[in-house]
C-alpha atoms as a PDB file:
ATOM      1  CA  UNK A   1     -73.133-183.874-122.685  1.00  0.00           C
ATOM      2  CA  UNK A   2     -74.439-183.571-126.423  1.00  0.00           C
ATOM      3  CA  UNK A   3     -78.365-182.707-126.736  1.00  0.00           C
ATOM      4  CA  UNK A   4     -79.889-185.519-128.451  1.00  0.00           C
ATOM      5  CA  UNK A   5     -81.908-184.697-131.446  1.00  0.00           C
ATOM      6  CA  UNK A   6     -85.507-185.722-131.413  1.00  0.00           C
ATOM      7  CA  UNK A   7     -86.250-188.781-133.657  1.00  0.00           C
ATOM      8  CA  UNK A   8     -88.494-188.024-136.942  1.00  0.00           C
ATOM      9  CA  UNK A   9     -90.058-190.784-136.946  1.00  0.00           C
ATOM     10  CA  UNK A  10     -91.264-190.651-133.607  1.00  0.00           C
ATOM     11  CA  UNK A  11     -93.172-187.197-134.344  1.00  0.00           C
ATOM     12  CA  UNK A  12     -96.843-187.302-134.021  1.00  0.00           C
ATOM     13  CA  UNK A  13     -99.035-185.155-136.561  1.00  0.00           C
ATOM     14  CA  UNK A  14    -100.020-182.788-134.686  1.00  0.00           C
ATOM     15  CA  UNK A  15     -95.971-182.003-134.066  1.00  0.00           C
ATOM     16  CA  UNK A  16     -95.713-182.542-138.159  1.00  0.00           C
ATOM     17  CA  UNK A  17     -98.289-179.606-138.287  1.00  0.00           C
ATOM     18  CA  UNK A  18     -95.737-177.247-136.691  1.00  0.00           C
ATOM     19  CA  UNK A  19     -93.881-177.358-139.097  1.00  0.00           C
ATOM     20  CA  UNK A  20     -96.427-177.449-141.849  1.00  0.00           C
ATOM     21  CA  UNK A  21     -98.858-174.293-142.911  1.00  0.00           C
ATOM     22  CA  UNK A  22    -102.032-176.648-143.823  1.00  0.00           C
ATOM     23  CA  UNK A  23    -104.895-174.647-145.664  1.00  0.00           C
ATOM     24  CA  UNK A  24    -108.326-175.894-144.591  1.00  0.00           C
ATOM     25  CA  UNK A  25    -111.360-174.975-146.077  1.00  0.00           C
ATOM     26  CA  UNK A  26    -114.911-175.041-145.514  1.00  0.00           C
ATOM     27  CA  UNK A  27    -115.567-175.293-148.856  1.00  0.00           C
ATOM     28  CA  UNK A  28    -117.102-178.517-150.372  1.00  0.00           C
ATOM     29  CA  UNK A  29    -115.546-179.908-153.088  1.00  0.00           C
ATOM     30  CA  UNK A  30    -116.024-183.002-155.416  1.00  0.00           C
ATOM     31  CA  UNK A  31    -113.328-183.437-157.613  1.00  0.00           C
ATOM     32  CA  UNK A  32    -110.199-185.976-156.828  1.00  0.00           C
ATOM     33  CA  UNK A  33    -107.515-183.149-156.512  1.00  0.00           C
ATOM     34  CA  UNK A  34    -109.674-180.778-154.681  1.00  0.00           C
ATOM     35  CA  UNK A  35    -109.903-183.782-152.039  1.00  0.00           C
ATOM     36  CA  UNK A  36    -106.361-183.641-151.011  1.00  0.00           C
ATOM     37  CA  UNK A  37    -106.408-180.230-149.538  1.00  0.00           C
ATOM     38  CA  UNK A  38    -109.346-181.391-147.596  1.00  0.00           C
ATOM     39  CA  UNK A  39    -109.077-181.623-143.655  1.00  0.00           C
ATOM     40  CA  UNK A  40    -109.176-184.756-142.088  1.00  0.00           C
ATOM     41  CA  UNK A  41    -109.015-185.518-138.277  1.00  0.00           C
ATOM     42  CA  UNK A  42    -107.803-188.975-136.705  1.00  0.00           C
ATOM     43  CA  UNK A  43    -108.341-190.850-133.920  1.00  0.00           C
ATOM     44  CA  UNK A  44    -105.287-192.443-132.474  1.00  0.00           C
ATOM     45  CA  UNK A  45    -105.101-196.108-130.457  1.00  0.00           C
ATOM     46  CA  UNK A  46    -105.662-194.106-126.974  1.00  0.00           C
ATOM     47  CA  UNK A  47    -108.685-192.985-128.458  1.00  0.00           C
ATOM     48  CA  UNK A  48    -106.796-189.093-128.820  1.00  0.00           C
ATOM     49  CA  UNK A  49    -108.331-187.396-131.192  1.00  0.00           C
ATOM     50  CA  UNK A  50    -105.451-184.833-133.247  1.00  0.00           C
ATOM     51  CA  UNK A  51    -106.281-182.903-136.088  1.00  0.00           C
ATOM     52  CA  UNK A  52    -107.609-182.149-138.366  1.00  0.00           C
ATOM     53  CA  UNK A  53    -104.425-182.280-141.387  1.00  0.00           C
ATOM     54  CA  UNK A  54    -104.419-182.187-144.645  1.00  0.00           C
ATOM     55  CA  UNK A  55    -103.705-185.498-146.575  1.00  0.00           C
ATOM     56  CA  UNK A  56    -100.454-184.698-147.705  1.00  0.00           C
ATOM     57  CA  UNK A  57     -99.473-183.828-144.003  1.00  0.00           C
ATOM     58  CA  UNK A  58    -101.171-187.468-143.305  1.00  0.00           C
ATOM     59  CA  UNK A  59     -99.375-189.088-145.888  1.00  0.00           C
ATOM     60  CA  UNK A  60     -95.669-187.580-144.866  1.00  0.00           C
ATOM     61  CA  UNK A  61     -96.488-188.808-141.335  1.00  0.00           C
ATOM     62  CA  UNK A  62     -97.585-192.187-142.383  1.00  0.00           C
ATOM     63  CA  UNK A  63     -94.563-192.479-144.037  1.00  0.00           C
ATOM     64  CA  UNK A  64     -92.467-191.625-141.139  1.00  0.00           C
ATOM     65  CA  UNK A  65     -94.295-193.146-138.635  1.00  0.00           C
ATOM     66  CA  UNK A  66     -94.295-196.684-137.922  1.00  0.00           C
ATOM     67  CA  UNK A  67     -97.402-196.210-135.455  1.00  0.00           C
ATOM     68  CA  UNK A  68     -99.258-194.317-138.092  1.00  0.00           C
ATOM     69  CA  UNK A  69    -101.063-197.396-138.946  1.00  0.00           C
ATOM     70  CA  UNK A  70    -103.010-197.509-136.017  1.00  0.00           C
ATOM     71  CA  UNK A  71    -104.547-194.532-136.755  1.00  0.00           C
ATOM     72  CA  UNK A  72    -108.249-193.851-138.329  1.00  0.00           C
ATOM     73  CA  UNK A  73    -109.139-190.844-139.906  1.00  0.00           C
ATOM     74  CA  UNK A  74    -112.507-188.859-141.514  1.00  0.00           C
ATOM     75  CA  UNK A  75    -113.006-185.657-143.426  1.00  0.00           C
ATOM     76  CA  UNK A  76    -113.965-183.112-141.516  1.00  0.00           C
ATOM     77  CA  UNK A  77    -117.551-182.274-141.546  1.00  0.00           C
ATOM     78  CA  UNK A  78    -118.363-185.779-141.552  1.00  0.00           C
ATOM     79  CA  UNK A  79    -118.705-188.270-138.345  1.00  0.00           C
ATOM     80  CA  UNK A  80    -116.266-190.304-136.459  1.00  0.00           C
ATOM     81  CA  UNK A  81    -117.994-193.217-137.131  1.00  0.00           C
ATOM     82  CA  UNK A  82    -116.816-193.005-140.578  1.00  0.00           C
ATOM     83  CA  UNK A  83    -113.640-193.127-139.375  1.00  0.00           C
ATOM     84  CA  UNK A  84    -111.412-195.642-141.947  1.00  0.00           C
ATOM     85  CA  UNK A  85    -107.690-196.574-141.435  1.00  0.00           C
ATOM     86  CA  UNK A  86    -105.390-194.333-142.522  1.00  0.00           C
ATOM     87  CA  UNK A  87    -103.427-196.502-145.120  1.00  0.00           C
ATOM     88  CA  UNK A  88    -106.996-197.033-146.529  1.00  0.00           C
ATOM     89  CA  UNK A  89    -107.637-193.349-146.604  1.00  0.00           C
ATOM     90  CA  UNK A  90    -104.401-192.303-147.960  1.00  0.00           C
ATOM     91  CA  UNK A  91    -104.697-195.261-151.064  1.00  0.00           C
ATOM     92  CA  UNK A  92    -107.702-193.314-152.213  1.00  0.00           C
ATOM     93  CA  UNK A  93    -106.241-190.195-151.774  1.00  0.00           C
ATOM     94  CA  UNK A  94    -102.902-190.781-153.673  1.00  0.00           C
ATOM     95  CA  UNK A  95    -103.801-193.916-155.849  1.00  0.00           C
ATOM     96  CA  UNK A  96    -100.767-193.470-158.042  1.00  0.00           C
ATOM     97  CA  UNK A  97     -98.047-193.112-155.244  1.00  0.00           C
END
């Protein structure tokens, strides 16, 4: 029986990560590129709580990932409550992709 390779699109972020080395800082930063390489966590439809990525980990997942849209995120250091959809957080993130 052939092993069935898992589907890449049905990989969650935190399985994205693996295979990622993110670089997460605890510096603050304001300019628009230094916001990229800023952490952000998400909170999933379950209410599960992965994280925290780095946008461009966000944005391959997103891209991926179908169920990606049902996902809010936040910058670290900042409150859940904040929490935007992802989309919205990765158009301001990467506003000319």
């Amino acid at each position: 029986m052939e092993m069935m390779e898992k589907d890449e699109n049905k990989q969650t972020p935190l399985e994205l990560r693996e295979k990622a080395t993110p670089v997460v800082t605890n510096e603050k930063k304001t300019s628009p590129e230094s916001s990229k390489s800023e952490a952000w966590h998400c909170l999933g439809p379950l209410g599960e709580r992965p994280g925290p990525f780095i946008p461009a980990l966000l944005k391959l997942w997103n891209e991926l990932n179908q169920g990606a849209k049902r996902y809010k995120v936040w910058r670290v250091g900042h409150s859940p409550e904040e929490a935007i959809p992802l989309a919205e957080a990765l158009a301001q993130l990467f506003p000319d992709e």
